[in-house]
PDB file of N, CA and C in Angstrom:
ATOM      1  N   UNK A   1    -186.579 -16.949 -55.832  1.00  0.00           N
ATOM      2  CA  UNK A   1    -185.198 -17.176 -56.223  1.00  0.00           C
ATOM      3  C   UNK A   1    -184.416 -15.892 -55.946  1.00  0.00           C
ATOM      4  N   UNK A   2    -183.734 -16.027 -55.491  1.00  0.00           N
ATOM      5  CA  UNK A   2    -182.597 -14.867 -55.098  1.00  0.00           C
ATOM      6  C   UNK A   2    -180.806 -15.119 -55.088  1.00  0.00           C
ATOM      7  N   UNK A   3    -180.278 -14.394 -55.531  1.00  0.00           N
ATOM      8  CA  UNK A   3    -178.830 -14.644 -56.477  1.00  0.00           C
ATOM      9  C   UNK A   3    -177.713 -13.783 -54.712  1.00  0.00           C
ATOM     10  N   UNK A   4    -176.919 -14.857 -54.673  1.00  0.00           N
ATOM     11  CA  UNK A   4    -175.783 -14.318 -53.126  1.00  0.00           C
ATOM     12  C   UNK A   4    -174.396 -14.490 -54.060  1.00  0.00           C
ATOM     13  N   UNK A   5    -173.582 -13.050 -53.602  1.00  0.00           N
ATOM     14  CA  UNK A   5    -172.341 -13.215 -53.987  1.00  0.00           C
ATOM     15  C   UNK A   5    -171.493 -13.733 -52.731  1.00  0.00           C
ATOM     16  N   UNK A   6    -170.729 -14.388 -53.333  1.00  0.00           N
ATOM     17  CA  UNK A   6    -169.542 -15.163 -52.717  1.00  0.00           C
ATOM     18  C   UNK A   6    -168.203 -15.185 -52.537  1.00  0.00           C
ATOM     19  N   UNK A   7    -167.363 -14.026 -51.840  1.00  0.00           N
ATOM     20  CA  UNK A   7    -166.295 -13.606 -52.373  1.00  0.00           C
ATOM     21  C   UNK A   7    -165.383 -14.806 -51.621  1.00  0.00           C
ATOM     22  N   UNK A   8    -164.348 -15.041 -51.840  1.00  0.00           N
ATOM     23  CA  UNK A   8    -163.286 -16.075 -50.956  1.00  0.00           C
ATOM     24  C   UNK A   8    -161.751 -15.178 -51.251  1.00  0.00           C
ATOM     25  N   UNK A   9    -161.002 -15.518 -50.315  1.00  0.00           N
ATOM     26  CA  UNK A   9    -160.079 -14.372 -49.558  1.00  0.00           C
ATOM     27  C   UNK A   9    -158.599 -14.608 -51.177  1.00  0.00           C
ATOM     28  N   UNK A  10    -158.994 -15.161 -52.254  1.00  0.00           N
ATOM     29  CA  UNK A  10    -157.899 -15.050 -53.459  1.00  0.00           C
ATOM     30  C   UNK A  10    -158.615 -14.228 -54.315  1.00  0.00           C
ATOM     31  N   UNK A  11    -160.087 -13.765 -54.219  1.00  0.00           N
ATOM     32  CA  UNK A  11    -160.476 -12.672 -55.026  1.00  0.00           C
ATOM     33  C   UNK A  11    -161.116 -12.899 -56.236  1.00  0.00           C
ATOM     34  N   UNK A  12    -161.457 -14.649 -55.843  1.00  0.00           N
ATOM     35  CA  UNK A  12    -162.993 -15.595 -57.175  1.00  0.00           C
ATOM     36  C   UNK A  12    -164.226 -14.705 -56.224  1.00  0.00           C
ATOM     37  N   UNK A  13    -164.998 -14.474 -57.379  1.00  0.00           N
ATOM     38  CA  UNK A  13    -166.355 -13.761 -56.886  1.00  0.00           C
ATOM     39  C   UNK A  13    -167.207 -14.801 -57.820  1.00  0.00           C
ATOM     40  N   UNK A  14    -168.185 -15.521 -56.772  1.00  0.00           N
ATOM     41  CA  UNK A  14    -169.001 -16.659 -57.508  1.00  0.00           C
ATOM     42  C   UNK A  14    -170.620 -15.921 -57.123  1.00  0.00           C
ATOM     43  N   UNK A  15    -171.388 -15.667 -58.164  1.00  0.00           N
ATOM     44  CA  UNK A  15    -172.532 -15.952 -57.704  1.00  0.00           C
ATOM     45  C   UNK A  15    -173.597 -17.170 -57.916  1.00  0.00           C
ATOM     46  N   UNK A  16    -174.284 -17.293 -57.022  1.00  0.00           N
ATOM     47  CA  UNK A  16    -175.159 -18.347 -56.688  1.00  0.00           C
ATOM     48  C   UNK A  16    -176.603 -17.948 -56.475  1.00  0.00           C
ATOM     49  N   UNK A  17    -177.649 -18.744 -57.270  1.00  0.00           N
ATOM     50  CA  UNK A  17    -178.751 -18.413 -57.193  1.00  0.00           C
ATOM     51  C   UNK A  17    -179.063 -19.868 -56.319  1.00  0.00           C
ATOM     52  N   UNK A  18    -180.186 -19.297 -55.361  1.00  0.00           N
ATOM     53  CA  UNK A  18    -180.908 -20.110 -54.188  1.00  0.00           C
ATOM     54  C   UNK A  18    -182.329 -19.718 -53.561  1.00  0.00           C
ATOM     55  N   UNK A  19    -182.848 -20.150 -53.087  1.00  0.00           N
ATOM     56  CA  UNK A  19    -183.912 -19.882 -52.663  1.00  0.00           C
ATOM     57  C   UNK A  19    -184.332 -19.422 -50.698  1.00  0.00           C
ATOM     58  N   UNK A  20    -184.553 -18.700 -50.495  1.00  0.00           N
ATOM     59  CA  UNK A  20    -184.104 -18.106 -48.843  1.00  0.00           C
ATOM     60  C   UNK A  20    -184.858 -19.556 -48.197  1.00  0.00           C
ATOM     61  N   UNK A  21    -185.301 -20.132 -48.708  1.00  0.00           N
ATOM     62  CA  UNK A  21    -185.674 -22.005 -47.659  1.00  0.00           C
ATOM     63  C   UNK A  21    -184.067 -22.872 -47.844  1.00  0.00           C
ATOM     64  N   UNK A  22    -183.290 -22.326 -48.533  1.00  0.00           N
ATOM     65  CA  UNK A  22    -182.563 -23.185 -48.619  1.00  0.00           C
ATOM     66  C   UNK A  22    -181.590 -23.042 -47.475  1.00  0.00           C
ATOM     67  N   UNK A  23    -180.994 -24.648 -46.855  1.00  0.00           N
ATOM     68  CA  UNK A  23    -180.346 -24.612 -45.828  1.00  0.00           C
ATOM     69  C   UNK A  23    -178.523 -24.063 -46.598  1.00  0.00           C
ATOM     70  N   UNK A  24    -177.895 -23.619 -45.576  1.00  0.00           N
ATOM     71  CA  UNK A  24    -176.317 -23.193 -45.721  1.00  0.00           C
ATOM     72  C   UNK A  24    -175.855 -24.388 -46.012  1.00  0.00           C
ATOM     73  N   UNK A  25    -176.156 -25.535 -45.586  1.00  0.00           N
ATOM     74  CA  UNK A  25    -175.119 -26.419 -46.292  1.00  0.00           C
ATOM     75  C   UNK A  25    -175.780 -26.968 -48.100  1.00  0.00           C
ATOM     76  N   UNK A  26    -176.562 -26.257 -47.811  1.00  0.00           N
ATOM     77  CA  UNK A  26    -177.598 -26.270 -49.660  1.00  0.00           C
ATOM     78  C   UNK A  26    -176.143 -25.435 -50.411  1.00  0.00           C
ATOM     79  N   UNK A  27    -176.291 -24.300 -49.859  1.00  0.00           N
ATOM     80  CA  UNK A  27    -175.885 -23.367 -50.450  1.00  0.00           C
ATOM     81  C   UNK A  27    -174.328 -23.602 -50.922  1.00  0.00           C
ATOM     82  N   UNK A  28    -173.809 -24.186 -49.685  1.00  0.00           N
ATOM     83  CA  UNK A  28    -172.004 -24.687 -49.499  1.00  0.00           C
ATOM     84  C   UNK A  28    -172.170 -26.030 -50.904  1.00  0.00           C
ATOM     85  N   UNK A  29    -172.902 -26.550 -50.907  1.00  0.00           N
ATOM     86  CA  UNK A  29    -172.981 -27.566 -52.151  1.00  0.00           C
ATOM     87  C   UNK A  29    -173.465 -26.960 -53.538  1.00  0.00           C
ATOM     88  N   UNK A  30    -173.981 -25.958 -54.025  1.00  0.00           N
ATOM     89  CA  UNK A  30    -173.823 -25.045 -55.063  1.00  0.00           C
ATOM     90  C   UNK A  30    -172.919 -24.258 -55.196  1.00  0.00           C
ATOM     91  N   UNK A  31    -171.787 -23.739 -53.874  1.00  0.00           N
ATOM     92  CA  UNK A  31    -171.094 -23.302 -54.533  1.00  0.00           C
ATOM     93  C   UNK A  31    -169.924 -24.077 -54.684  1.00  0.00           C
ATOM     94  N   UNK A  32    -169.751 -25.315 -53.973  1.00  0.00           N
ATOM     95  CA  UNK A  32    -169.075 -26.835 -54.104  1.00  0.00           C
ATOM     96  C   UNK A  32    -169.035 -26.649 -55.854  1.00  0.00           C
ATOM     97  N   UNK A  33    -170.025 -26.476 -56.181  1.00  0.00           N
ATOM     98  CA  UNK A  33    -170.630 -27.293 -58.080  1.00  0.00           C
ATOM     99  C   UNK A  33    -169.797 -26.222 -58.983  1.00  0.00           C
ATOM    100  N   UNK A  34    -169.911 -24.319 -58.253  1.00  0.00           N
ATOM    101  CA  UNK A  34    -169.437 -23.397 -59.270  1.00  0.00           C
ATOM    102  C   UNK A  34    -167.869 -23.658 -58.942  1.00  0.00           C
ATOM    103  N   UNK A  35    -167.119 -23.943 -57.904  1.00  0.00           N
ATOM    104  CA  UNK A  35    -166.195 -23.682 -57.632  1.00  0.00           C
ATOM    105  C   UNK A  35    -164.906 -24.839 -57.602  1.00  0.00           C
ATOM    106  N   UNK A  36    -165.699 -25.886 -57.590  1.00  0.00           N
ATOM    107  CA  UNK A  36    -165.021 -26.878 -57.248  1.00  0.00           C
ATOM    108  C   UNK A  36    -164.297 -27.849 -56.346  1.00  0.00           C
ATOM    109  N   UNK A  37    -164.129 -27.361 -55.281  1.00  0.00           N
ATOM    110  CA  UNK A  37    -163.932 -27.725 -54.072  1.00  0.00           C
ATOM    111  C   UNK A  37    -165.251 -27.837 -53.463  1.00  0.00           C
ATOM    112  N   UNK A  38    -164.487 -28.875 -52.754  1.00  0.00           N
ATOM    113  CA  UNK A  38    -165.644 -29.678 -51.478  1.00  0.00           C
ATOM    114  C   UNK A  38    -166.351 -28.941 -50.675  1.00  0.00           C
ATOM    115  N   UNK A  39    -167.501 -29.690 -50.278  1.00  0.00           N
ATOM    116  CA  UNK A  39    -168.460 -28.743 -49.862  1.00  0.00           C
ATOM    117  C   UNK A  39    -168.350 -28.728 -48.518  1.00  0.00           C
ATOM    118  N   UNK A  40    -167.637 -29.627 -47.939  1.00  0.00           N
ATOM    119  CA  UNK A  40    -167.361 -29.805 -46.565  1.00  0.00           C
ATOM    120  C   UNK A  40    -165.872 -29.053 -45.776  1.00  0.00           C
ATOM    121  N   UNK A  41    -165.362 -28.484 -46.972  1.00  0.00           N
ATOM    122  CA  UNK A  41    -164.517 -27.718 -46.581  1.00  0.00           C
ATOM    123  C   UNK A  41    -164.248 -26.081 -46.870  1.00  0.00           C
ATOM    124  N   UNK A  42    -165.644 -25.463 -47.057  1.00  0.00           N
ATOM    125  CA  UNK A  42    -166.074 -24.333 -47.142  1.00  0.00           C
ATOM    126  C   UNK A  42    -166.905 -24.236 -45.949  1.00  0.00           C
ATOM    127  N   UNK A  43    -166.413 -23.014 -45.408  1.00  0.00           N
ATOM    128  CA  UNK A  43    -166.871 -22.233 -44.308  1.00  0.00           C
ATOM    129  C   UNK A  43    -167.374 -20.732 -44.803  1.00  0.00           C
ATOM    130  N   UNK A  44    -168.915 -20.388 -44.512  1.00  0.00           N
ATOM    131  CA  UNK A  44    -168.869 -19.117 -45.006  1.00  0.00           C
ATOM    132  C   UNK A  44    -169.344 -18.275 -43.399  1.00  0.00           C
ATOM    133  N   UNK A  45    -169.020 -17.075 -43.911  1.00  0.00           N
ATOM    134  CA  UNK A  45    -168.898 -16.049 -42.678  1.00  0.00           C
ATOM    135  C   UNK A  45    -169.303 -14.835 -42.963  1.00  0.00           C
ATOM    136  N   UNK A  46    -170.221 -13.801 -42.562  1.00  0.00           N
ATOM    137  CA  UNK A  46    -170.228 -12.521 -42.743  1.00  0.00           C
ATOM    138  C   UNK A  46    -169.844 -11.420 -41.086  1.00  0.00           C
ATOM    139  N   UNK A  47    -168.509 -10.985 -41.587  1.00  0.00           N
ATOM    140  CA  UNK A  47    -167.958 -10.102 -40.457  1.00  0.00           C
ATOM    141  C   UNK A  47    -167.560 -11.499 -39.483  1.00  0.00           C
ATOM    142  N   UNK A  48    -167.819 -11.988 -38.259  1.00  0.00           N
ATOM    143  CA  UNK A  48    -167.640 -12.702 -37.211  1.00  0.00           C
ATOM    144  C   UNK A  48    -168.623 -13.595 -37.097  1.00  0.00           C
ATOM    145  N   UNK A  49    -169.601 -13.912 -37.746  1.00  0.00           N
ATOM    146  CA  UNK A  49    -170.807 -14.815 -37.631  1.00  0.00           C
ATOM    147  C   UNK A  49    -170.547 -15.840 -38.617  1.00  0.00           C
ATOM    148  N   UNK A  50    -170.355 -16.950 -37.847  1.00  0.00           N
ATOM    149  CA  UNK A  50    -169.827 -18.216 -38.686  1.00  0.00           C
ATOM    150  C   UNK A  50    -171.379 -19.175 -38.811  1.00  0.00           C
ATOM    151  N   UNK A  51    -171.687 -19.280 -40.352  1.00  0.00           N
ATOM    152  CA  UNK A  51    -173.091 -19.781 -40.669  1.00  0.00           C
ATOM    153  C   UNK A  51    -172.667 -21.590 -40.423  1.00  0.00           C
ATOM    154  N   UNK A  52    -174.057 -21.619 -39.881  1.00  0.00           N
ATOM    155  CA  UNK A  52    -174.278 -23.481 -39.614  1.00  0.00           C
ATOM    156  C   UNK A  52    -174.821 -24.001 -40.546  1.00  0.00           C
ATOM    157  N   UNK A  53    -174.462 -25.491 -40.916  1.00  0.00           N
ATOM    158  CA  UNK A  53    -175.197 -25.928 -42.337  1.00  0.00           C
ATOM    159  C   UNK A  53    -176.822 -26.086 -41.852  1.00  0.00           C
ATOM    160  N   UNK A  54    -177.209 -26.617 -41.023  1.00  0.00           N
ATOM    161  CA  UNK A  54    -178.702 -26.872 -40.691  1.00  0.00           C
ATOM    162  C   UNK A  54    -179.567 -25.651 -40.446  1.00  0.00           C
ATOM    163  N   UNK A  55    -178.873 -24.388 -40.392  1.00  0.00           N
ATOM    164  CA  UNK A  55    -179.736 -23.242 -40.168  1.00  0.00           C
ATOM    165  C   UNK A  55    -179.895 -22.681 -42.145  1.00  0.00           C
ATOM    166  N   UNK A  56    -181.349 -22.116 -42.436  1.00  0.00           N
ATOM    167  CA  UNK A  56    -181.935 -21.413 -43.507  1.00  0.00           C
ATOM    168  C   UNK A  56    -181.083 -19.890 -43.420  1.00  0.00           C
ATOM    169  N   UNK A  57    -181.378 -19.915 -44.728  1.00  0.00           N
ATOM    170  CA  UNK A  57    -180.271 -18.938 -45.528  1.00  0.00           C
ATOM    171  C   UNK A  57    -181.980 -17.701 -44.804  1.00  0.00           C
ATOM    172  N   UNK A  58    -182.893 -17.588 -44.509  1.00  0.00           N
ATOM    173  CA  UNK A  58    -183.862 -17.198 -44.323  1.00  0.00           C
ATOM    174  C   UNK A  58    -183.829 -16.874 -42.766  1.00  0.00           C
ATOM    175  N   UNK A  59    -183.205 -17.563 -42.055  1.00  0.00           N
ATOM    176  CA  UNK A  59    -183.209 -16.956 -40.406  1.00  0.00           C
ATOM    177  C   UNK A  59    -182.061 -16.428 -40.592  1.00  0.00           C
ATOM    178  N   UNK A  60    -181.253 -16.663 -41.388  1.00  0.00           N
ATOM    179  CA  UNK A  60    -179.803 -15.651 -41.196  1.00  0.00           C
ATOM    180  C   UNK A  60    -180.000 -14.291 -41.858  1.00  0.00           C
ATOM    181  N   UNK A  61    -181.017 -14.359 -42.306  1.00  0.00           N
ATOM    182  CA  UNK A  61    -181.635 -12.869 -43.535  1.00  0.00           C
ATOM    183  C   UNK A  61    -180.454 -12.284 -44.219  1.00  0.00           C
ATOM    184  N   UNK A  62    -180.451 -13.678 -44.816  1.00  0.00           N
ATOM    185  CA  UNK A  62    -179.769 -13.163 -46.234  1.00  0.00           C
ATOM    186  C   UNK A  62    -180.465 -12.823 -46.937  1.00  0.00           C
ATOM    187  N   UNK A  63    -180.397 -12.195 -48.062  1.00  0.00           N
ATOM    188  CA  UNK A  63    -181.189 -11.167 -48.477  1.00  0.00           C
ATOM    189  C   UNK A  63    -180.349 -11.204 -50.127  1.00  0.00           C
ATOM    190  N   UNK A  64    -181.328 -10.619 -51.326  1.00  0.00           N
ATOM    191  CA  UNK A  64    -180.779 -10.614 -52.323  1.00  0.00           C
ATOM    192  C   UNK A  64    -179.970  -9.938 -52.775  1.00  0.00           C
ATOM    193  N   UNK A  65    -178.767 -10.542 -52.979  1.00  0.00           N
ATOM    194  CA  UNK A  65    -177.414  -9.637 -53.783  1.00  0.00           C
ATOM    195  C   UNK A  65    -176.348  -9.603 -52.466  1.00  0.00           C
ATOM    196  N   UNK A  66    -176.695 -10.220 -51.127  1.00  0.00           N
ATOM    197  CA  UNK A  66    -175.724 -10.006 -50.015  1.00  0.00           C
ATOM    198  C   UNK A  66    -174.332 -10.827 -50.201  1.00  0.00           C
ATOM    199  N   UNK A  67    -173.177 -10.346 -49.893  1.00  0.00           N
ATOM    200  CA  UNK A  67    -172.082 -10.960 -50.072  1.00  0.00           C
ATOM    201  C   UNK A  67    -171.361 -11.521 -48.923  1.00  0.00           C
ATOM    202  N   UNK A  68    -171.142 -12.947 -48.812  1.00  0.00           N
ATOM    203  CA  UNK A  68    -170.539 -13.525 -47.923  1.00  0.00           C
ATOM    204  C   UNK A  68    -169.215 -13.928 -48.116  1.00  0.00           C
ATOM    205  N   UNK A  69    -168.639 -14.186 -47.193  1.00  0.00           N
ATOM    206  CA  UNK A  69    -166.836 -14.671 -47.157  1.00  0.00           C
ATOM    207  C   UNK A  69    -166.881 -15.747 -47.524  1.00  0.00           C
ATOM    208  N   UNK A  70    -166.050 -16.642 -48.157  1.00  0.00           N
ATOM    209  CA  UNK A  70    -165.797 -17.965 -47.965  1.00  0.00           C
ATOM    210  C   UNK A  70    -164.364 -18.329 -47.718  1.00  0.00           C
ATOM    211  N   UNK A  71    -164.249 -19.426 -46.452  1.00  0.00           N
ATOM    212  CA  UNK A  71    -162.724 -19.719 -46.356  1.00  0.00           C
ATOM    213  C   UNK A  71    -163.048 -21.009 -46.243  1.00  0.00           C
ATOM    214  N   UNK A  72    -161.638 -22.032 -46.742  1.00  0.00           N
ATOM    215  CA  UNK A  72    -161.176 -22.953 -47.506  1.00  0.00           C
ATOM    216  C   UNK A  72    -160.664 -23.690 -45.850  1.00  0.00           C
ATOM    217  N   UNK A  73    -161.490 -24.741 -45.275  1.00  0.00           N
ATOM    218  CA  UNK A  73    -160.699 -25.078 -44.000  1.00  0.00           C
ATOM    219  C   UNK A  73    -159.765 -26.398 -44.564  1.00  0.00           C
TER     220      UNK A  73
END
């Protein structure tokens, strides 16, 4: 189990606990649950690398405590 912060560009900081097997669109649907908005309209990003829902939070090496962008499409 490993805990990812989640910042989104109004300055909510959500964290989310997940497991590095879990796929990005796992992850986009937990933070769907903390945040409230749809899970299909969260995009997360670190720097220029826009994450795919079918790729593991584990080939992207996320890592515990790493903080990703989230924007609202």
């Amino acid at each position: 189990m490993m805990e990812v912060i989640v910042n989104d560009r109004l300055g909510q900081k959500v964290r989310v606990k997940c497991m590095p097997e879990d796929t990005v669109g796992m992850l986009k649907q937990l933070i769907a649950a903390h945040t409230g908005c749809r899970a299909d309209k969260i995009r997360l990003q670190k720097s220029h690398v826009i994450y795919k829902d079918q790729i593991t939070l584990e080939d992207y090496e996320i890592k515990e405590g790493m903080q990703l962008e989230m924007y609202y499409n």
